[in-house]
Protein backbone atom coordinates (compact mmCIF):
# COMPACT_ATOMS: atom_id res chain seq x y z
CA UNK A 1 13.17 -2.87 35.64
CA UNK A 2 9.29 -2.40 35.40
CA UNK A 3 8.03 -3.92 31.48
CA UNK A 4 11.75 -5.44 30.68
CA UNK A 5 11.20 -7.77 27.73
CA UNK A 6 11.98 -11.60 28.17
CA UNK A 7 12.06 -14.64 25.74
CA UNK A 8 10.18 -17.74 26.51
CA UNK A 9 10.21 -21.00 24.27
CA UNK A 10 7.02 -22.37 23.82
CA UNK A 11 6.39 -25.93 21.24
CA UNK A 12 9.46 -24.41 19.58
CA UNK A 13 8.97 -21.20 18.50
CA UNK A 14 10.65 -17.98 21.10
CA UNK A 15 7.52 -16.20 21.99
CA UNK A 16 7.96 -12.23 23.61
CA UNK A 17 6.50 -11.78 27.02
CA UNK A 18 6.99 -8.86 29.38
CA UNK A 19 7.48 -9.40 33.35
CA UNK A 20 6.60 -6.79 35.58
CA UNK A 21 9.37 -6.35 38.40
CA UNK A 22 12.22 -8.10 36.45
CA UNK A 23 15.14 -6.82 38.42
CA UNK A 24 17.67 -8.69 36.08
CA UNK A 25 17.90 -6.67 32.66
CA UNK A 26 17.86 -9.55 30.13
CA UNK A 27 18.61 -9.65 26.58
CA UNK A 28 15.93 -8.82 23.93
CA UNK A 29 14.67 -11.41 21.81
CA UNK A 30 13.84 -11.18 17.81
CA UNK A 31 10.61 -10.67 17.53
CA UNK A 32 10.23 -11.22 13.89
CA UNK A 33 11.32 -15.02 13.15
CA UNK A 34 9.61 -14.90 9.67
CA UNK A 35 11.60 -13.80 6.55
CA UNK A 36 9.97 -9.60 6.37
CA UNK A 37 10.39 -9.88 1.89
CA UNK A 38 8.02 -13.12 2.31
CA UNK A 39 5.52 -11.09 4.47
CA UNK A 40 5.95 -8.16 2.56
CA UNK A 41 5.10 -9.99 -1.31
CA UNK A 42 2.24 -11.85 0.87
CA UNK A 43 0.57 -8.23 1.90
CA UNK A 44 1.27 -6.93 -1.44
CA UNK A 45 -0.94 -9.90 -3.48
CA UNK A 46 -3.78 -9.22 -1.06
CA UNK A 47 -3.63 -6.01 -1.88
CA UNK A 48 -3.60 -6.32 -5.61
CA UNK A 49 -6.07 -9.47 -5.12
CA UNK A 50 -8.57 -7.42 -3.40
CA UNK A 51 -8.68 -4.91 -6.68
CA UNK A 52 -8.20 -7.89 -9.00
CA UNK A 53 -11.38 -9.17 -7.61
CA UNK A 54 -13.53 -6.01 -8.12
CA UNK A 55 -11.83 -5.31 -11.92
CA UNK A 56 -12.89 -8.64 -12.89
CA UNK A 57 -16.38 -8.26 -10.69
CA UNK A 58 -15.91 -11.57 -8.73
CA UNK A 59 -17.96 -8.98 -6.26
CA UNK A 60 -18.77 -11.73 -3.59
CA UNK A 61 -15.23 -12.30 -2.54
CA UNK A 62 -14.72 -8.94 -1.66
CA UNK A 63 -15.42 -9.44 2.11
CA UNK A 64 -12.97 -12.17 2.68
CA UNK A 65 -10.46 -9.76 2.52
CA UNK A 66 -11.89 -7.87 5.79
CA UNK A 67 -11.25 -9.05 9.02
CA UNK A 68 -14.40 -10.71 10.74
CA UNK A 69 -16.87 -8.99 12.41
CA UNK A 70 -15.96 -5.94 14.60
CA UNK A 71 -12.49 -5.97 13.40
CA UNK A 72 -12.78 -3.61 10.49
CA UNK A 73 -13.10 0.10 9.67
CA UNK A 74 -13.08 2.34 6.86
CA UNK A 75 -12.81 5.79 5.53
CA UNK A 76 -13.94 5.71 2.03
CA UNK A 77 -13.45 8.64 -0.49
CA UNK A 78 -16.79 8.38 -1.69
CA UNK A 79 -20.16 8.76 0.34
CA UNK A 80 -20.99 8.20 2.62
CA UNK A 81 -18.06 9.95 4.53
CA UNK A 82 -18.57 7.99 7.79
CA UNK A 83 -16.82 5.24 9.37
CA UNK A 84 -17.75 1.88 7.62
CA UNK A 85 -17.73 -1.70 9.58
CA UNK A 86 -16.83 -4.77 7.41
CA UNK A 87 -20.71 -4.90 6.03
CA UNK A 88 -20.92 -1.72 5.10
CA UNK A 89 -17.32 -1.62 3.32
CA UNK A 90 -18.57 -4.76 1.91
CA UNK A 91 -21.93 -3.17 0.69
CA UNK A 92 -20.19 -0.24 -0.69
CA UNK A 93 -17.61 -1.75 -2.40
CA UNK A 94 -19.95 -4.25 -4.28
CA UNK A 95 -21.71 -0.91 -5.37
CA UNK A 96 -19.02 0.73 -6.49
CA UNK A 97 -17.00 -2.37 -8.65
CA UNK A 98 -20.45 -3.32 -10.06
CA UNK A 99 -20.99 -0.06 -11.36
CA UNK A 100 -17.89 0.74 -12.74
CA UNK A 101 -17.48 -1.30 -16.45
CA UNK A 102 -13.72 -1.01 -18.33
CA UNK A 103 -11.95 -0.64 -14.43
CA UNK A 104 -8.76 0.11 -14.26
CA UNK A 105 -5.85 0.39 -11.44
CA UNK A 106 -2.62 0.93 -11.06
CA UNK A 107 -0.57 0.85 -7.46
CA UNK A 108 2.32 3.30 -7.23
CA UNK A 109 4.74 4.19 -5.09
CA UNK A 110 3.68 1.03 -2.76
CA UNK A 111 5.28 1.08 1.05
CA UNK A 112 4.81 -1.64 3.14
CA UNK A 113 5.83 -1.46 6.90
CA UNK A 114 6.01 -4.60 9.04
CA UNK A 115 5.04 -4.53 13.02
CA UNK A 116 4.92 -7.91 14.02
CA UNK A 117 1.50 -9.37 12.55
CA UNK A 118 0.53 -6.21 11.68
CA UNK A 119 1.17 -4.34 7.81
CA UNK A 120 0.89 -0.80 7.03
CA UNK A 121 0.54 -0.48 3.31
CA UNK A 122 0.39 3.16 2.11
CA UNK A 123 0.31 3.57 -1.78
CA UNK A 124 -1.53 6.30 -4.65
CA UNK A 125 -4.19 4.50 -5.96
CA UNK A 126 -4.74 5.46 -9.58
CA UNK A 127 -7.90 4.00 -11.31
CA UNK A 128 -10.66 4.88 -14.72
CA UNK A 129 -12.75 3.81 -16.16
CA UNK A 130 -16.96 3.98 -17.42
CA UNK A 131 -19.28 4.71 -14.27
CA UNK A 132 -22.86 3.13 -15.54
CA UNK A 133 -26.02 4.54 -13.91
CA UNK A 134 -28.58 1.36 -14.30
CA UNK A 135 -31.72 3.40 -14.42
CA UNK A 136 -30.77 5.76 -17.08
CA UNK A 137 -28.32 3.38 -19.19
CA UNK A 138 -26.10 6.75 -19.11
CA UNK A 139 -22.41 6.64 -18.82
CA UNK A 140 -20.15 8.91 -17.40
CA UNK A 141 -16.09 8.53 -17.53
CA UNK A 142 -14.20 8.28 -14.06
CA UNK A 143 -10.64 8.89 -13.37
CA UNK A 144 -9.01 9.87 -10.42
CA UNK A 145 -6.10 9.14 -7.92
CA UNK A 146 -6.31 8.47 -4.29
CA UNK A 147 -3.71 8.19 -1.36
CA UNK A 148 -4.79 4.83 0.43
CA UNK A 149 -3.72 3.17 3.72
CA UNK A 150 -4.35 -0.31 4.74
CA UNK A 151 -3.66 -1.85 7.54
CA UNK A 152 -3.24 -5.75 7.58
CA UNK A 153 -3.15 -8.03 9.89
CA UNK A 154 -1.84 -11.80 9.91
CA UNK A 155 -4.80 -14.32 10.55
CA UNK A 156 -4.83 -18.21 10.52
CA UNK A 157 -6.39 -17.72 7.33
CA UNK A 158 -3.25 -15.46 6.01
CA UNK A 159 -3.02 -11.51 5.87
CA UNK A 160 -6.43 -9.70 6.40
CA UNK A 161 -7.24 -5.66 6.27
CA UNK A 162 -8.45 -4.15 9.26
CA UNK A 163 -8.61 -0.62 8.49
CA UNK A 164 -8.52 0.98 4.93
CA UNK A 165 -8.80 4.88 3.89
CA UNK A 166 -9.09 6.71 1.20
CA UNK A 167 -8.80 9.88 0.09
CA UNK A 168 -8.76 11.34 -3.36
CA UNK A 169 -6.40 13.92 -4.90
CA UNK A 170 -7.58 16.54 -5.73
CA UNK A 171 -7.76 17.00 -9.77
CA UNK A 172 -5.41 19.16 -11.75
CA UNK A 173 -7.45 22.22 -12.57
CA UNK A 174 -8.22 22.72 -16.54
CA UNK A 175 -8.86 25.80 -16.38
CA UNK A 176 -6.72 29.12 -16.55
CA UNK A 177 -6.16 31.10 -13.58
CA UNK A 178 -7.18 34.99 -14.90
């Protein structure tokens, strides 16, 4: 049986492997040897972390929540509407909190699916507050809700996003159809 799953024991832990040619079916092994509601409550504070840092504007810890290097991507709601690498993200994102005064959030509806040590976290983003243009000392109000997905991924360093999108809802119209 060509790509037949097999367990091997390695320092103590069962680690999957997959043998080409295996002509013996063998038994599947659990793959997932960590308790899922841990992993899923660790994903979950990242998440909330990772806003918690740019409502209170501790801006400069916003990038160790990427991945290193080359390992991140984003789709951002907001311009520019091209895929961002983890210094961009983190560029944009210090932007954006820094800008915003009297922020906001609130997660609903959050889903977290485990693969291994990978996350999918889909949830509706829901966030106001004051948007403050510097030059002008103007203020304009912001509120809006967004359909995000973030993907995780476990690190020695704990859970890490490597790929986060955004994209708003559209508003409810206020005005009256003729």
């Amino acid at each position: 049986m060509i790509g037949s799953p097999t367990c091997h024991k390695r320092v103590g832990q069962v680690v999957p492997t997959t043998i080409l040619f295996n002509p013996v079916p063998s038994p599947r092994c659990k793959l997932d040897l960590r308790p899922a509601d841990k992993d899923k409550k660790d994903v979950e504070a990242v998440i909330r972390a990772f806003f918690d840092a740019g409502k209170n504007k501790d801006l400069a810890s916003l990038a160790e929540f990427h991945s290193a290097g080359d390992q991140f991507t984003k789709f951002d709601e907001n311009p520019p509407f091209t895929r961002q690498n983890s210094n961009e993200a983190f560029m944009y994102e210090q932007a954006a909190f820094a800008n915003i005064s009297d922020y906001s959030y609130s997660i609903d509806d959050l889903r977290i699916d485990l693969l291994g040590d990978a996350a999918i976290a889909t949830f509706y983003l829901g966030y106001s507050g004051m948007f403050v243009n510097d030059y002008s000392f103007e203020g304009s109000p912001v509120r809006a809700k967004a359909r995000v997905t973030m993907v995780l991924g476990r690190t020695p360093k704990g859970w890490r996003m490597v790929h986060e999108h955004f994209s708003r809802l559209p508003q409810p119209s206020t005005t009256k159809a003729p």
